[in-house]
Protein backbone atom coordinates (compact mmCIF):
# COMPACT_ATOMS: atom_id res chain seq x y z
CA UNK A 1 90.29 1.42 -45.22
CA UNK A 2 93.34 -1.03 -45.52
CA UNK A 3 92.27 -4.67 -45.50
CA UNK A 4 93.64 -7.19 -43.41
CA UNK A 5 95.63 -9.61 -44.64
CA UNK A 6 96.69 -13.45 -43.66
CA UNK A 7 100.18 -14.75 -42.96
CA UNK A 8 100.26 -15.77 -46.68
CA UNK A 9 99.39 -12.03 -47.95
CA UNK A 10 95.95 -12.84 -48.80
CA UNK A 11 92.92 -10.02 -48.61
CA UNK A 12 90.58 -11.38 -45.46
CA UNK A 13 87.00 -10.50 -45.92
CA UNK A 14 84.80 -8.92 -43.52
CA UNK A 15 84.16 -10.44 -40.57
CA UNK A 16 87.15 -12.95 -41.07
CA UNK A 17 90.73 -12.83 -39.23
CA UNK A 18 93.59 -14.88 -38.33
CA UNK A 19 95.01 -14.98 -34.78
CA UNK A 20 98.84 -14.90 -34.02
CA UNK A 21 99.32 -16.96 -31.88
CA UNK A 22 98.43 -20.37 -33.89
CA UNK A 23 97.47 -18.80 -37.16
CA UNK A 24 93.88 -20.32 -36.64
CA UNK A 25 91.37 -18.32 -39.24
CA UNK A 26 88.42 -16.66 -37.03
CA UNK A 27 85.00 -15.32 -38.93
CA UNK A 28 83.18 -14.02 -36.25
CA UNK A 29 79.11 -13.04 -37.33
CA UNK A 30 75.70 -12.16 -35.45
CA UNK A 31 72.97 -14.63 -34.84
CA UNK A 32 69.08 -13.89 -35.25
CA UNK A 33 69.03 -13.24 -31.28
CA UNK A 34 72.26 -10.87 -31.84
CA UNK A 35 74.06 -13.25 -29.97
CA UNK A 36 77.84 -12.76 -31.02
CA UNK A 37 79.21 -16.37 -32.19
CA UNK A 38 82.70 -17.52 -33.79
CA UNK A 39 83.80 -20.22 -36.22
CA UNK A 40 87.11 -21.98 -36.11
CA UNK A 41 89.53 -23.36 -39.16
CA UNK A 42 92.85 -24.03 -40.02
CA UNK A 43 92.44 -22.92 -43.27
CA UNK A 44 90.90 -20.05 -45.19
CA UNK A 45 89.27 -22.09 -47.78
CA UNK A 46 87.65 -24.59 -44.98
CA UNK A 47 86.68 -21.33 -43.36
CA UNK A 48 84.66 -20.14 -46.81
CA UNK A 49 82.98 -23.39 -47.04
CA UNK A 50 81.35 -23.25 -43.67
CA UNK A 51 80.81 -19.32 -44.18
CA UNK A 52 78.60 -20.24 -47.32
CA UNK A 53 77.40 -23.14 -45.70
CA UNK A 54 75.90 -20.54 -43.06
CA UNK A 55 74.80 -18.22 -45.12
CA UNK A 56 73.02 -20.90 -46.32
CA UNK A 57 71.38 -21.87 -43.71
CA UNK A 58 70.19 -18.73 -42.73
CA UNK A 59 68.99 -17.94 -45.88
CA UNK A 60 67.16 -21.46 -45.97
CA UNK A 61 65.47 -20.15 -42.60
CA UNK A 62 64.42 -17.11 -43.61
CA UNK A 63 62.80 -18.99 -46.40
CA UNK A 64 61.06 -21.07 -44.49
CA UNK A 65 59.21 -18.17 -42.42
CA UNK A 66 58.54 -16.56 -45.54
CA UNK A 67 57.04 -20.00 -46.10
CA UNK A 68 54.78 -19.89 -43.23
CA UNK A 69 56.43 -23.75 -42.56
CA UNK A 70 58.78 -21.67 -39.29
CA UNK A 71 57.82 -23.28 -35.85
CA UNK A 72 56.62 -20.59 -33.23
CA UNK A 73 61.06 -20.93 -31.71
CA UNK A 74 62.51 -19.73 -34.88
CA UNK A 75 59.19 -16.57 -35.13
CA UNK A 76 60.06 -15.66 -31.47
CA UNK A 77 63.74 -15.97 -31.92
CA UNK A 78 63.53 -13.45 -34.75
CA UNK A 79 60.85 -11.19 -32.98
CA UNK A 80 63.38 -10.65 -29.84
CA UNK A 81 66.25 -10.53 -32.07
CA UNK A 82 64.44 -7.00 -33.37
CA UNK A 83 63.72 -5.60 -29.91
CA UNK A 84 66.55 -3.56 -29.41
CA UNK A 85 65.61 -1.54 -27.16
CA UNK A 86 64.93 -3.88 -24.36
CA UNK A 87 67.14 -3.55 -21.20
CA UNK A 88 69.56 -6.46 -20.61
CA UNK A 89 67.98 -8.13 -17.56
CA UNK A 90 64.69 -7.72 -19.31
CA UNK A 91 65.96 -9.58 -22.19
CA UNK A 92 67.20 -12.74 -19.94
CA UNK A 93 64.34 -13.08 -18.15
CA UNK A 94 62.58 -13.04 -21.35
CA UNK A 95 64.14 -15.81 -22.83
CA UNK A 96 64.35 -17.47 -19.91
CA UNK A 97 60.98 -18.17 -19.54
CA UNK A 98 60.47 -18.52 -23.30
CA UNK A 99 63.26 -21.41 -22.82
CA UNK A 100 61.44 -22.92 -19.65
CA UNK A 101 58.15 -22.62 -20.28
CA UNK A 102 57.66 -22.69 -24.71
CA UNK A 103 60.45 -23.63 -26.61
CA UNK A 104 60.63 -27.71 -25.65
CA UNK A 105 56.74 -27.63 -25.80
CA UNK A 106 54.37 -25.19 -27.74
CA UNK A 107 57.59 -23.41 -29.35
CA UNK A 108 57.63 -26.74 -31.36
CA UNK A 109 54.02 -26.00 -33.34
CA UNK A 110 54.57 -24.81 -37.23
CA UNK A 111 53.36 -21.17 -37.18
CA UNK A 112 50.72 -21.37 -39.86
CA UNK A 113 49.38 -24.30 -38.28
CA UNK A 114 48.63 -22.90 -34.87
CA UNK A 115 45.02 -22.02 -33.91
CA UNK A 116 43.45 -19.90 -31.33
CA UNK A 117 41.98 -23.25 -29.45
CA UNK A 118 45.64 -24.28 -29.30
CA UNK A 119 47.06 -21.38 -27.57
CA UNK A 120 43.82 -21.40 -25.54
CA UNK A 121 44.95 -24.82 -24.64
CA UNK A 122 47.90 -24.96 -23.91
CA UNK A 123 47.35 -21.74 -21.29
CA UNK A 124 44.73 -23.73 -19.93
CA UNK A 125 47.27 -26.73 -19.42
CA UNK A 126 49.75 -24.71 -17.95
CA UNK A 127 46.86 -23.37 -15.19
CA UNK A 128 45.50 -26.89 -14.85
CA UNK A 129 48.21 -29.25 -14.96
CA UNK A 130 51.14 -27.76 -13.73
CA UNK A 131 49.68 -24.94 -11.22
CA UNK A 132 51.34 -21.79 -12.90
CA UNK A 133 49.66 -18.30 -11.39
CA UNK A 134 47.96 -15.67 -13.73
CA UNK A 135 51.26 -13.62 -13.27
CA UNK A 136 53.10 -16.17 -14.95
CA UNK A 137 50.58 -17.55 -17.65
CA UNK A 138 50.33 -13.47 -18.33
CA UNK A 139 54.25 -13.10 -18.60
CA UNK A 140 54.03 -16.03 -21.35
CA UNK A 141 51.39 -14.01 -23.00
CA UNK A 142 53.64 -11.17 -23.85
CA UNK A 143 56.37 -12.89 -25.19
CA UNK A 144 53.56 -15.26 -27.56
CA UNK A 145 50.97 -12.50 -28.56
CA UNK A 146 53.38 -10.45 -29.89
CA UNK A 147 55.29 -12.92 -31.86
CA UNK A 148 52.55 -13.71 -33.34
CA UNK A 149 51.28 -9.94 -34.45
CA UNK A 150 55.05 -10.19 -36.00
CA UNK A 151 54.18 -12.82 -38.17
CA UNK A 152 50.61 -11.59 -39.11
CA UNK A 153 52.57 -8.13 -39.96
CA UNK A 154 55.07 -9.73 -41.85
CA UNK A 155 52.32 -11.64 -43.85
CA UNK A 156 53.37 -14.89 -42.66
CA UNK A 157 49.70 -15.69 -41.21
CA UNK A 158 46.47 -14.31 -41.44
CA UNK A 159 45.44 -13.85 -37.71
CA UNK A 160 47.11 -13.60 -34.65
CA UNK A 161 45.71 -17.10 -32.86
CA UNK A 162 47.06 -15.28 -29.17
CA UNK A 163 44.79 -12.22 -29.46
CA UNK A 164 42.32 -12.42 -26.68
CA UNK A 165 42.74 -15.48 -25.57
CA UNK A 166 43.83 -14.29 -21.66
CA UNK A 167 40.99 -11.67 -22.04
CA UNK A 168 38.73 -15.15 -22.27
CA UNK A 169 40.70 -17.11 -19.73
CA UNK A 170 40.11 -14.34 -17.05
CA UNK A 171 36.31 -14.18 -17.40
CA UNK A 172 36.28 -17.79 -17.09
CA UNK A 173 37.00 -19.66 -13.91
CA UNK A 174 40.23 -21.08 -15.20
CA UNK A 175 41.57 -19.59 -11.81
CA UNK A 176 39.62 -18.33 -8.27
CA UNK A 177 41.49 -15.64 -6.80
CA UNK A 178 40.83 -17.14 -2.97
CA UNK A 179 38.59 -14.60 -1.16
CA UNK A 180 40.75 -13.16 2.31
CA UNK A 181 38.02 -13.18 5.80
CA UNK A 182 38.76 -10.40 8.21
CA UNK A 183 39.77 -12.67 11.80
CA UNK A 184 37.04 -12.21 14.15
CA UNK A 185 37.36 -10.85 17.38
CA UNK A 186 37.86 -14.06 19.05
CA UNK A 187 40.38 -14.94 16.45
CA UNK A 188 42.28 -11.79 17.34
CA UNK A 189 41.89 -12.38 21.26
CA UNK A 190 43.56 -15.74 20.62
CA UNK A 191 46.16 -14.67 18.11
CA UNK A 192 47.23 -12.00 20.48
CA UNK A 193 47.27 -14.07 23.61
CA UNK A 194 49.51 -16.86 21.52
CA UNK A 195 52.31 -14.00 20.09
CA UNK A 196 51.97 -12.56 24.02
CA UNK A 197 53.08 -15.57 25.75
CA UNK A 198 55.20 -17.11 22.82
CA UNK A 199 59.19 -17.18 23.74
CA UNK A 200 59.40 -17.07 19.51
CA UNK A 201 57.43 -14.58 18.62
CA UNK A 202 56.79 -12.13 21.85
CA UNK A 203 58.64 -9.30 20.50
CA UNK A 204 56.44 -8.92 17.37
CA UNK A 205 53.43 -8.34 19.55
CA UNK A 206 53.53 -4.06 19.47
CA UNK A 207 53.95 -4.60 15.77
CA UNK A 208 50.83 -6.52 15.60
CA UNK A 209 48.96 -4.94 18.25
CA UNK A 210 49.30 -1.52 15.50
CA UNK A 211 48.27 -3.65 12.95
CA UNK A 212 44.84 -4.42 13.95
CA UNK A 213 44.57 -1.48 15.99
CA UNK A 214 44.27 0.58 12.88
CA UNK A 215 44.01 -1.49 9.89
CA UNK A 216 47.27 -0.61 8.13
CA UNK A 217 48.73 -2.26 5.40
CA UNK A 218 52.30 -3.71 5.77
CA UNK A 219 54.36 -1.75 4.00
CA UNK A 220 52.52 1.26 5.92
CA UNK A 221 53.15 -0.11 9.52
CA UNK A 222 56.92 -0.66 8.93
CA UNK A 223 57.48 2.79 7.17
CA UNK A 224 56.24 4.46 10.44
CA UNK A 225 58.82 6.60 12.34
């Protein structure tokens, strides 16, 4: 395979070229989340420097994990970086609630350091303080508990501090799913009569009329023909 070459006749190294049109030297590289990313330089030797200076840095990185002294951002960023086979919508909305809900908070912990009261915690602050369902305190769960098997795999930690945690949470009464009463028969009279002689909402009454007629679920009322 013929190497490239810059303007001056010198061999480029992988990853490294030079654009035409202002002879700016481009190494272009993969980042942990396989994020494609650039760096810029006017010249090839400034260009090395921050190359090493990269390499560097991810090396330092990896050392730290190895370490155990990695925060639970840089452990998740490497766990999704390996999950290849995860569809490209499923990715975003992965790291977008990673990004919205862990990194500026929890994501900050030191792996090693985090316990199974903390993640307990801080699933019961997310329920308590800010309101979030069990749908969406479940959807955190799957991006944390496996993160953490990573690092107990890779030898980084001991235990997994996620593992049954929402298995606790859900026999507790962290959360009361809110119990639905069937209207009574006066409720229905008056329901009826309002739709009936409502301008608004008149024209809804057959639907609703089927509705409690037979018992029907949604979906099953409008998928009649």
């Amino acid at each position: 395979m013929k190497s490239r070459k810059d303007h001056k006749g010198r061999v480029l190294k992988p990853g490294e070229s030079q654009r035409k049109s202002d002879l700016r030297y481009i190494y272009q590289y993969t980042d942990a989340n396989g994020t494609r990313k650039v760096i810029y330089s006017r010249d090839l030797l400034e260009l090395r420097e921050k190359e090493k200076r990269l390499i560097r840095d991810q090396l330092d990185g990896l050392s730290t994990y190895c370490e155990g002294k990695a925060t639970v951002n840089f452990v998740f960023d490497r766990y999704i970086s390996t999950k290849y086979d995860l569809k490209p919508h499923t990715r975003a909305n992965y790291k977008y609630m990673y990004d919205h809900f862990i990194r500026e908070t929890f994501g900050r912990r030191i792996i090693n350091e985090v316990k199974y009261s903390d993640v307990k915690h801080f699933y019961y602050l997310l329920i308590n303080n800010h309101g979030f369902k069990p749908a969406t305190v479940d959807g955190i769960h799957t991006l944390l508990n496996p993160t953490f098997t990573m690092a107990v795999r890779d030898g980084i930690i001991r235990n997994n501090p996620a593992e049954g945690v929402m298995t606790e949470i859900k026999r507790s009464n962290a959360w009361q799913k809110r119990k639905r009463h069937a209207l009574t028969l006066a409720e229905q009279k008056a329901f009826m009569q309002y739709t009936a002689n409502s301008p608004e909402y008149s024209h809804w009454l057959p639907l609703f009329t089927v509705l409690f007629g037979t018992g029907c679920r949604i979906a099953e009322v409008i998928g009649l023909r």
